[in-house]
C-alpha atoms as a PDB file:
ATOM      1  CA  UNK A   1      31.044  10.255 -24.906  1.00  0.00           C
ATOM      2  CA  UNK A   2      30.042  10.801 -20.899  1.00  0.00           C
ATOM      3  CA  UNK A   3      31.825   8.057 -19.410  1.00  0.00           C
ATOM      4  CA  UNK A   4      35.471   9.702 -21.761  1.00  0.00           C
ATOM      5  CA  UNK A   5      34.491  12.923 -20.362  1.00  0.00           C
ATOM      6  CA  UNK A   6      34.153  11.459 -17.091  1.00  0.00           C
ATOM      7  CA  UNK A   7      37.465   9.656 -16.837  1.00  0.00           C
ATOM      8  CA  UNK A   8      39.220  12.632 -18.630  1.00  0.00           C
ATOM      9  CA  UNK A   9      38.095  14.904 -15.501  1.00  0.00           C
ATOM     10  CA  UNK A  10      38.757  12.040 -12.439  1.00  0.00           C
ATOM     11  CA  UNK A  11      42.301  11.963 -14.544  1.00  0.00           C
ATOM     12  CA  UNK A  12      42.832  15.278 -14.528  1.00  0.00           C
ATOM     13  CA  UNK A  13      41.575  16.091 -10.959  1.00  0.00           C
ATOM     14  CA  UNK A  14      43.743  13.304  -9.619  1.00  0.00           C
ATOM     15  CA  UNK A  15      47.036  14.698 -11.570  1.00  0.00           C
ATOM     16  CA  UNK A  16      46.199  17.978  -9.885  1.00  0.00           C
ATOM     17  CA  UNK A  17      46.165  16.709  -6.197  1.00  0.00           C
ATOM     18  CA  UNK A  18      49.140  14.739  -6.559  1.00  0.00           C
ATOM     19  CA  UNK A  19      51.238  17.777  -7.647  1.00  0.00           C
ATOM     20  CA  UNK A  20      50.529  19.549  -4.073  1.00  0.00           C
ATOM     21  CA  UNK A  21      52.268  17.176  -2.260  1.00  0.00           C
ATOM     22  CA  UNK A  22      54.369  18.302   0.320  1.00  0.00           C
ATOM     23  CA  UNK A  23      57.100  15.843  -0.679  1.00  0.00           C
ATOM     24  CA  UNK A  24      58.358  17.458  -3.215  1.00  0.00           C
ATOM     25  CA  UNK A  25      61.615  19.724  -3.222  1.00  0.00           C
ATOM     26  CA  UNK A  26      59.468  22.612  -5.151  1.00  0.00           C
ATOM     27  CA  UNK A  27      56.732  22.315  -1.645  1.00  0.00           C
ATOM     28  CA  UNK A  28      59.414  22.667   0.640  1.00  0.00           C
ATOM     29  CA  UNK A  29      59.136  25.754   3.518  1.00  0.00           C
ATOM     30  CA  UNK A  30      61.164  26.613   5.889  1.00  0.00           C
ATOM     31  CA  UNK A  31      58.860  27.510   9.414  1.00  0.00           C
ATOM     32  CA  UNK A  32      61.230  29.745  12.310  1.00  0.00           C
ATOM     33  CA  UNK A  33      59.447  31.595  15.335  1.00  0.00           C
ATOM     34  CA  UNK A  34      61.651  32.696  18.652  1.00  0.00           C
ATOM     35  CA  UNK A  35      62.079  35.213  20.903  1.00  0.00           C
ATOM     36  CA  UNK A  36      65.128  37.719  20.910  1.00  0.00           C
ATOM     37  CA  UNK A  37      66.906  39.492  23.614  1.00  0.00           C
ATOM     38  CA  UNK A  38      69.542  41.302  24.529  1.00  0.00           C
ATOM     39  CA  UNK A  39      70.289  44.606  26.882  1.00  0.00           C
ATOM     40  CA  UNK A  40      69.195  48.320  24.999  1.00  0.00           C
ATOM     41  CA  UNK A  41      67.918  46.043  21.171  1.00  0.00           C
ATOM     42  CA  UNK A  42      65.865  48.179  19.687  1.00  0.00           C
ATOM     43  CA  UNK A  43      63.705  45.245  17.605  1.00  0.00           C
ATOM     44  CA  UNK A  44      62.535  47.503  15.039  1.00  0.00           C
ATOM     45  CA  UNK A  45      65.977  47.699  13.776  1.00  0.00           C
ATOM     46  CA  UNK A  46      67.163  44.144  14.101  1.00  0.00           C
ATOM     47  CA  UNK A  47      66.258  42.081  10.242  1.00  0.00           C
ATOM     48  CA  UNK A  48      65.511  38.306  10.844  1.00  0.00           C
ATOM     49  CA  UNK A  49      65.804  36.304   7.203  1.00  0.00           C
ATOM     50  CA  UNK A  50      65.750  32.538   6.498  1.00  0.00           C
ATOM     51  CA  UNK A  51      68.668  32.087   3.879  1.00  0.00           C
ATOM     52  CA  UNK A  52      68.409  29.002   1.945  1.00  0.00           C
ATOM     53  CA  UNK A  53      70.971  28.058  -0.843  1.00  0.00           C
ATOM     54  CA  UNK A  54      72.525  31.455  -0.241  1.00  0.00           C
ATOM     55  CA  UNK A  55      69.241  33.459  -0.892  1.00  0.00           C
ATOM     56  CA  UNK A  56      67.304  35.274   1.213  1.00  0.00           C
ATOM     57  CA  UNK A  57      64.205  33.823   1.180  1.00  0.00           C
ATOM     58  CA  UNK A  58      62.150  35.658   4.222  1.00  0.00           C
ATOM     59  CA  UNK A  59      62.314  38.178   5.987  1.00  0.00           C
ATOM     60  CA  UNK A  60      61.048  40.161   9.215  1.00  0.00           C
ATOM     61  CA  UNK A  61      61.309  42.445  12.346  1.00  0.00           C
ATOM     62  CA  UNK A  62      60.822  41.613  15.726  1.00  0.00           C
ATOM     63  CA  UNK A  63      57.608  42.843  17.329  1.00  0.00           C
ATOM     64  CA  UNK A  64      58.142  45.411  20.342  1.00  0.00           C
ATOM     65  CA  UNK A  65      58.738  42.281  22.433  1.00  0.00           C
ATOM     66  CA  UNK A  66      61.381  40.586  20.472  1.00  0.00           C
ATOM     67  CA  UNK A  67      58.756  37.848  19.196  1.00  0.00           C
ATOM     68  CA  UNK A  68      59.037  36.776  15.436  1.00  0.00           C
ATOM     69  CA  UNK A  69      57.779  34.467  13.122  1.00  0.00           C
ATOM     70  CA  UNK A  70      58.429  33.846   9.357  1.00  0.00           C
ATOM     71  CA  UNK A  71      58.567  31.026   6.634  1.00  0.00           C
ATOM     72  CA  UNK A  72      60.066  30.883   2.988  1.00  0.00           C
ATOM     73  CA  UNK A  73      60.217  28.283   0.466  1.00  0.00           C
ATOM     74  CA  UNK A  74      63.876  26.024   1.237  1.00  0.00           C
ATOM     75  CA  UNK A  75      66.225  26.249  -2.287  1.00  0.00           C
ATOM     76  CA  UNK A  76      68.027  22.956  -0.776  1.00  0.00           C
ATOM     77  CA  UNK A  77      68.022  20.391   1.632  1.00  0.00           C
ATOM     78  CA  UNK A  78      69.175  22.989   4.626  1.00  0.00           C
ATOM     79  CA  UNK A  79      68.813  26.774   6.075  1.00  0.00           C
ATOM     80  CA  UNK A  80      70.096  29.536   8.122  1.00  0.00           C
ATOM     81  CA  UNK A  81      68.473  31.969  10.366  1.00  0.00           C
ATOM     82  CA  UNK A  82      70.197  35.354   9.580  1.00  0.00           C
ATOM     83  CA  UNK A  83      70.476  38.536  12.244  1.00  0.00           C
ATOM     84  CA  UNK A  84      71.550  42.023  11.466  1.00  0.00           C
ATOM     85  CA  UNK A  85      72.830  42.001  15.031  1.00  0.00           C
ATOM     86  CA  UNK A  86      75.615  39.490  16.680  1.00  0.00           C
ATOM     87  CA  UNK A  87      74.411  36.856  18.782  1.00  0.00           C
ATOM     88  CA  UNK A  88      75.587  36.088  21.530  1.00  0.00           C
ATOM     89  CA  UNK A  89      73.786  32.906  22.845  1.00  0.00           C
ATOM     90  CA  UNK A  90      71.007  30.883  21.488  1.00  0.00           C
ATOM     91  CA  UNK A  91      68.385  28.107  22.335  1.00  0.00           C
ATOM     92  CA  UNK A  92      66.176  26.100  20.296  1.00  0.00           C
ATOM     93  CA  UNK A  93      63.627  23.358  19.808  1.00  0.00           C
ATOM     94  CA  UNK A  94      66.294  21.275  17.933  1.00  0.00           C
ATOM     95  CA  UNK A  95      69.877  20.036  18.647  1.00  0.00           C
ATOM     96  CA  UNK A  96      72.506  20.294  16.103  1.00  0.00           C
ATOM     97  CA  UNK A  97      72.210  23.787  15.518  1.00  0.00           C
ATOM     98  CA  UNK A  98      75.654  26.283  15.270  1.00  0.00           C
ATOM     99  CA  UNK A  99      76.521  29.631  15.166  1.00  0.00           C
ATOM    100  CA  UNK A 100      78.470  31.069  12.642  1.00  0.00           C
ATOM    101  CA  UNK A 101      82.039  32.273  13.303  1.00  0.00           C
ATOM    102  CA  UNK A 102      80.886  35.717  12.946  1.00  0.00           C
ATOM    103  CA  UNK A 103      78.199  35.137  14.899  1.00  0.00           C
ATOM    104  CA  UNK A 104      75.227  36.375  12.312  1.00  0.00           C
ATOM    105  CA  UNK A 105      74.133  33.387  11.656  1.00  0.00           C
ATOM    106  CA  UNK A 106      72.981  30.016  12.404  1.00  0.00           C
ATOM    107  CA  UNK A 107      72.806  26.711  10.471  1.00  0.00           C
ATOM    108  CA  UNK A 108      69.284  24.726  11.062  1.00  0.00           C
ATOM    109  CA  UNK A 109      70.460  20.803  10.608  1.00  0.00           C
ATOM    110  CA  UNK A 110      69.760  18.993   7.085  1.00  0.00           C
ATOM    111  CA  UNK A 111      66.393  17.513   7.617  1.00  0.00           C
ATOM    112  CA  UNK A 112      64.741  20.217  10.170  1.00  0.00           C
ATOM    113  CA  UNK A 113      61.879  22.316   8.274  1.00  0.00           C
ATOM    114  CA  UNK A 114      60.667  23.790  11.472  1.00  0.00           C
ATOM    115  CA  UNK A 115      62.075  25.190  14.480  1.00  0.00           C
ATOM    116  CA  UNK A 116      61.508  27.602  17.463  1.00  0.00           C
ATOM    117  CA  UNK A 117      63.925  29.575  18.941  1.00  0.00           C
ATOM    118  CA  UNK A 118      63.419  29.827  22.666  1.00  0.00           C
ATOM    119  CA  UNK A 119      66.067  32.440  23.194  1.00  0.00           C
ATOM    120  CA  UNK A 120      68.290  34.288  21.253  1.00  0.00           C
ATOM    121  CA  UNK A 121      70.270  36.588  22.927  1.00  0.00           C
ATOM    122  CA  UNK A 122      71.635  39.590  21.366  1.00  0.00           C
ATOM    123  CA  UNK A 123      75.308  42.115  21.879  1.00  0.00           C
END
């Protein structure tokens, strides 16, 4: 009766670490610090959000310095950073990145689950 009781709770405890794995879709996060600038911002009005499979999954403001940092689960296989405010210019840790054509938003490549935004410059 010990040694079923015994292998019942290894089982169990090994089931339970293998379902926090990072590889799978449900563990995914998206990770996005940076920096924003621009001439007369007031931060406390500009939203940051990480949109992932066209839902906002996080979201913050600036601190009085234009520093941010936020993380959400990813719904798919990419994500966008999201600004209340046009940007004008942008750099980051990782190539492949675009702005969008109305200049809100920009597309993190497939693939990238963390990125920092040296610079993003504001209207």
């Amino acid at each position: 009766m010990m040694k079923k009781l015994l292998v019942i709770t290894t089982c169990l405890f090994l089931l339970f670490f293998m379902s926090c794995t990072s590889e799978n879709r449900n563990n995914a996060r998206a990770y996005v610090e940076g920096t924003i600038t621009g001439n007369e911002i007031d931060f406390s009005e500009v939203k940051v959000v990480i949109k992932s499979d066209s839902k906002n999954v996080a979201e913050t403001i600036p601190n009085t310095n234009g520093q941010f940092k936020l993380s959400g689960p990813l719904l798919s296989d990419s994500f966008s950073l999201v600004l209340s405010k046009k940007i004008k210019t942008f750099s980051a840790s990782k190539e492949g990145c675009s702005l969008s054509t109305d200049s809100l938003e920009i597309t993190i490549p497939i693939g990238t689950t963390y990125i920092t935004f040296n610079e993003i410059n504001l209207e």
